[in-house]
C-alpha atoms as a PDB file:
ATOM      1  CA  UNK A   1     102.620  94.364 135.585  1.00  0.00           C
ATOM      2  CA  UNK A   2     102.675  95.401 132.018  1.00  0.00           C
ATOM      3  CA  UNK A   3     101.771  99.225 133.496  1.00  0.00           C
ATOM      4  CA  UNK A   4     105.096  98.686 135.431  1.00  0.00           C
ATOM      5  CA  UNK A   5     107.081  97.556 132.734  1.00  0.00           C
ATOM      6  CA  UNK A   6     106.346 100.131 130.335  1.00  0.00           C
ATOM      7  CA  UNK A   7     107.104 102.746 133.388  1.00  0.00           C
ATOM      8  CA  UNK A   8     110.406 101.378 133.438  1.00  0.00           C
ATOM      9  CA  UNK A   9     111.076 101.176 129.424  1.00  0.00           C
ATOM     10  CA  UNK A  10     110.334 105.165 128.848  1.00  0.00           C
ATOM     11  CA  UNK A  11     111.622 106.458 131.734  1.00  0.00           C
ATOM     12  CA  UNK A  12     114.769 104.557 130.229  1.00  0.00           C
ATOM     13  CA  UNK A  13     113.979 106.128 126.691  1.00  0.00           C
ATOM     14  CA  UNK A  14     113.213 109.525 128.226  1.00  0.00           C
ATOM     15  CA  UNK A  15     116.892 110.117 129.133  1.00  0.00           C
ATOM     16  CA  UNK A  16     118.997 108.192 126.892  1.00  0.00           C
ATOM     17  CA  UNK A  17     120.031 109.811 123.545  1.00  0.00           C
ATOM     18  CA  UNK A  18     122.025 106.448 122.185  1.00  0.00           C
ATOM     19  CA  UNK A  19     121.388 104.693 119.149  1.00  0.00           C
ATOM     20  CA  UNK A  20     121.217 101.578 121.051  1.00  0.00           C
ATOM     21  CA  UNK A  21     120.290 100.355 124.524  1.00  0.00           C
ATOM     22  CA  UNK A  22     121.940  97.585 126.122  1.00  0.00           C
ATOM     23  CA  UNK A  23     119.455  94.534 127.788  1.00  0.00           C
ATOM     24  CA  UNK A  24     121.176  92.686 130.481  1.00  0.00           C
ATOM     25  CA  UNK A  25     119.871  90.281 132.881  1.00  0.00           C
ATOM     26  CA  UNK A  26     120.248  90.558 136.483  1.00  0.00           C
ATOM     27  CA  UNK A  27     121.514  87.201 137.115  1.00  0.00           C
ATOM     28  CA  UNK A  28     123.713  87.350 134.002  1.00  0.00           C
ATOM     29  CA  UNK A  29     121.937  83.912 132.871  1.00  0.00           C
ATOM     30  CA  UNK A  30     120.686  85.365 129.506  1.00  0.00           C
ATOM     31  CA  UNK A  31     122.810  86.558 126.881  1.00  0.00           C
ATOM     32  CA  UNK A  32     123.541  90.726 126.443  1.00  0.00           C
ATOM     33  CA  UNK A  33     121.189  92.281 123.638  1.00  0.00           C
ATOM     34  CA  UNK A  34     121.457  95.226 122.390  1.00  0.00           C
ATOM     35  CA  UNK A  35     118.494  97.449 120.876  1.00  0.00           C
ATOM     36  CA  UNK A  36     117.396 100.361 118.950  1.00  0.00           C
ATOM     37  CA  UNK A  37     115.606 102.770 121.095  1.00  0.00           C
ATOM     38  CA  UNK A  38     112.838 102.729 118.267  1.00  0.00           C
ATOM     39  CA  UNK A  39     111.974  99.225 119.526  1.00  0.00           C
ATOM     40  CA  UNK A  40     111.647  99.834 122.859  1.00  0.00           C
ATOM     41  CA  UNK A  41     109.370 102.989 122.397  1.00  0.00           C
ATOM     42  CA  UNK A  42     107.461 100.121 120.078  1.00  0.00           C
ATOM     43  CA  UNK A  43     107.462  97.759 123.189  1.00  0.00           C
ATOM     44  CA  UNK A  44     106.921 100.145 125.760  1.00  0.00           C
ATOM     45  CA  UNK A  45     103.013 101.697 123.890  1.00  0.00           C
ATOM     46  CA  UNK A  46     102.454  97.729 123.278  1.00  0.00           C
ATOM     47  CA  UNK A  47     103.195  97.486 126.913  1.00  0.00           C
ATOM     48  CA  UNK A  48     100.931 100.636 127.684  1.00  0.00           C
ATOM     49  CA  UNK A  49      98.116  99.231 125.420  1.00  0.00           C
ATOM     50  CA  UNK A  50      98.054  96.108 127.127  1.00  0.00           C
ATOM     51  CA  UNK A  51      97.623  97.780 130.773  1.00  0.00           C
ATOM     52  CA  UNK A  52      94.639  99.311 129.436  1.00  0.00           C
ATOM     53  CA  UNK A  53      93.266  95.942 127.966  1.00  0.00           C
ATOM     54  CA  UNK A  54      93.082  97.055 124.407  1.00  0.00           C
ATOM     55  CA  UNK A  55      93.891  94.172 122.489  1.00  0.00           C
ATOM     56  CA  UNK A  56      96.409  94.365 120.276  1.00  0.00           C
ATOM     57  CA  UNK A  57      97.568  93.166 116.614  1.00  0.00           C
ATOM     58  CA  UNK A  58     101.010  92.721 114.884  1.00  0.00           C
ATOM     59  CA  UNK A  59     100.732  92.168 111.181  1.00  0.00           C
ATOM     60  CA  UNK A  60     103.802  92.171 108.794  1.00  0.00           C
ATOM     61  CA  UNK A  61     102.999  95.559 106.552  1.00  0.00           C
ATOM     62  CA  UNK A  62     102.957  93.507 103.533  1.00  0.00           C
ATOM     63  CA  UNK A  63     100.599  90.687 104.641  1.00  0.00           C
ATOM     64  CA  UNK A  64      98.283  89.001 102.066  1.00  0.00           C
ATOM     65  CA  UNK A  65      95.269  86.932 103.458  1.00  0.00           C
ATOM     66  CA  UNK A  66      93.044  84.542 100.994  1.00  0.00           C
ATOM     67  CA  UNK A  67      89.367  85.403 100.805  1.00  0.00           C
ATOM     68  CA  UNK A  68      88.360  83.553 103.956  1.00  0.00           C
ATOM     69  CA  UNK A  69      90.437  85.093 106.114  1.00  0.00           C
ATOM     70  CA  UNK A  70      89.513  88.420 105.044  1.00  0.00           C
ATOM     71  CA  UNK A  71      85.578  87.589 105.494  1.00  0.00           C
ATOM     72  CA  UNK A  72      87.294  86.269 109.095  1.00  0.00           C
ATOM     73  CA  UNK A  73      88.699  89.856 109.951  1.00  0.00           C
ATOM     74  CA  UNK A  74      85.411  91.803 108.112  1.00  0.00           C
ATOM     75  CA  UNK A  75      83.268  89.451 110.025  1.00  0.00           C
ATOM     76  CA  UNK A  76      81.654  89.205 106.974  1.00  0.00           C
ATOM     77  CA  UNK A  77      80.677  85.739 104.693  1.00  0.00           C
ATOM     78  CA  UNK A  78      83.739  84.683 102.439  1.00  0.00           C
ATOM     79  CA  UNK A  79      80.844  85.305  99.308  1.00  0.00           C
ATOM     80  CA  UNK A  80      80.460  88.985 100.431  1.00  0.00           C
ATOM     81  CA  UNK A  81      83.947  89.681 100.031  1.00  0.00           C
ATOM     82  CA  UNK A  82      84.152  87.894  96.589  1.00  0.00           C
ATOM     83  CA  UNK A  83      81.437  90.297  95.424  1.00  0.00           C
ATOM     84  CA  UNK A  84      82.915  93.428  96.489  1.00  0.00           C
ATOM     85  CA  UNK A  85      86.267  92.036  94.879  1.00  0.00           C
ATOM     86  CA  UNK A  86      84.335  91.674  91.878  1.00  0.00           C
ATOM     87  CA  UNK A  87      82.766  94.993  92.133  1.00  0.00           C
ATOM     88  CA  UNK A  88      86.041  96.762  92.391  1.00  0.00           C
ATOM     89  CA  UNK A  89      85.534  97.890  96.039  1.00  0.00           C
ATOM     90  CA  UNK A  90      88.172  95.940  97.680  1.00  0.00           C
ATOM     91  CA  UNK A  91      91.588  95.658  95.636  1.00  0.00           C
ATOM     92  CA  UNK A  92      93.144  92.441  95.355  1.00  0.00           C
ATOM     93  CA  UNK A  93      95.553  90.578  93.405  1.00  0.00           C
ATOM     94  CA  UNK A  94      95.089  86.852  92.045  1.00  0.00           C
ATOM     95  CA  UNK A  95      98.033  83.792  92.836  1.00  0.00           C
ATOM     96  CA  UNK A  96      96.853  81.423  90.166  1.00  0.00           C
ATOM     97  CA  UNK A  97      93.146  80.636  90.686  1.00  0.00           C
ATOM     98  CA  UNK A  98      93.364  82.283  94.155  1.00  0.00           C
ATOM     99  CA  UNK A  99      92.299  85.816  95.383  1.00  0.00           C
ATOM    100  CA  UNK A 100      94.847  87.317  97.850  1.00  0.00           C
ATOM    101  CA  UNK A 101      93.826  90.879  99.493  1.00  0.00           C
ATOM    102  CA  UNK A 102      96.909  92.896 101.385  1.00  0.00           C
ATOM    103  CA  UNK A 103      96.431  93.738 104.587  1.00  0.00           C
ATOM    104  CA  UNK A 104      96.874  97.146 104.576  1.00  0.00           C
ATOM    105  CA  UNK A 105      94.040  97.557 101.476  1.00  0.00           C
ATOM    106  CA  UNK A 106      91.435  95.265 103.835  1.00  0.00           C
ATOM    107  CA  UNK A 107      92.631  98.246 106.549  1.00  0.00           C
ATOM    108  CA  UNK A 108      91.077 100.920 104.491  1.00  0.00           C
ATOM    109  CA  UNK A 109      88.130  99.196 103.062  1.00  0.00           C
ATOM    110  CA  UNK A 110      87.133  98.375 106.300  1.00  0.00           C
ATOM    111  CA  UNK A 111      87.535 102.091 107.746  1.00  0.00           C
ATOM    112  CA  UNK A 112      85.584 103.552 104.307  1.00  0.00           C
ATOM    113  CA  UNK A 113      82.904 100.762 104.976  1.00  0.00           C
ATOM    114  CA  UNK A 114      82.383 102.195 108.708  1.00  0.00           C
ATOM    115  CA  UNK A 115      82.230 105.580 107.107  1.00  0.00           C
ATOM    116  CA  UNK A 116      79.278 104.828 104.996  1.00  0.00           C
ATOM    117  CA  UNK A 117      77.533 102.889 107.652  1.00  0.00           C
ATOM    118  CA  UNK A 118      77.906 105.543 109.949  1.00  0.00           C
ATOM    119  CA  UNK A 119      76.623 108.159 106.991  1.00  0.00           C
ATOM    120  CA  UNK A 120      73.708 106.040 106.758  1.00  0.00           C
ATOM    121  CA  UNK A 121      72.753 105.753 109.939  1.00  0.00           C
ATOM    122  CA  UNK A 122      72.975 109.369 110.758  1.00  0.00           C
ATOM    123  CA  UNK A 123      70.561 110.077 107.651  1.00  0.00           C
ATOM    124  CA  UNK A 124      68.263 107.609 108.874  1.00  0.00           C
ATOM    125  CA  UNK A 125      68.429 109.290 112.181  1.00  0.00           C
ATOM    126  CA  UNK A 126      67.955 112.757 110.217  1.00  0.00           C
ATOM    127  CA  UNK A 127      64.610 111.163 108.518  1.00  0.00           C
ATOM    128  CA  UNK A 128      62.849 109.949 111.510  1.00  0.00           C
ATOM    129  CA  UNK A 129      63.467 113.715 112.863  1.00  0.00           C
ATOM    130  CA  UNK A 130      61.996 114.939 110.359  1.00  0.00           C
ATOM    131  CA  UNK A 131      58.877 112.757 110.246  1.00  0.00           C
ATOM    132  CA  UNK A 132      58.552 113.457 113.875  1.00  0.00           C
ATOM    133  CA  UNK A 133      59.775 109.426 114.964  1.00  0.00           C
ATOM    134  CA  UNK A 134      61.839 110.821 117.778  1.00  0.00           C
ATOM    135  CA  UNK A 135      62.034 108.703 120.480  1.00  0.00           C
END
């Protein structure tokens, strides 16, 4: 169904060059809507995502989250995450007492902290070669 849909919502984007796109229902029981063909290219690879399964995540740009929930999203303890605050690895900025971490910089700590586990791992790798641990 959602394969379907997002058939329908490019092929509609692929020949229209208006700034906005008119939604009507067939029955006329739901009010006229117009739209900017930027959010229906939006919907239709949200669409396309969801006929493969991926899962998918909308997040305001600008969206803080305390401590916990960033240990939530890290799946990491909510103590790990106030040491590497501490440390100066993951920026943050404090709301009284409270630590709040921006989405977007819990984005890129997360991709530089699969970068170095992936580093490491492939040096392990490199070291059992070399002692002859191949398996």
């Amino acid at each position: 169904m959602a394969q379907a849909a997002q058939r329908v919502v490019m092929a509609s984007l692929d020949h229209s060059k208006a700034t906005s796109i008119q939604l009507v229902s067939e029955d006329g029981s739901a009010p006229t809507v117009n739209v900017p063909p930027k959010v229906l290219r939006f919907i239709g690879q949200a669409l396309g995502l969801m006929a493969q399964r991926r899962p998918v995540l909308l997040m305001p740009q600008k969206q803080e989250l305390s401590t916990m929930e960033a240990a939530n999203f890290l799946n990491v303890s909510r103590p790990f995450v106030i040491k590497e605050i501490e440390a100066g690895r993951l920026k943050h900025r404090k709301v009284g007492t409270h630590r709040r971490v921006l989405y977007e910089d819990l984005l890129i700590y997360a991709m530089e902290m699969r970068a170095q586990q992936e580093s490491a791992l492939e040096r392990m790798a490199q070291d059992a070669s070399e002692l002859g641990l191949d398996y």
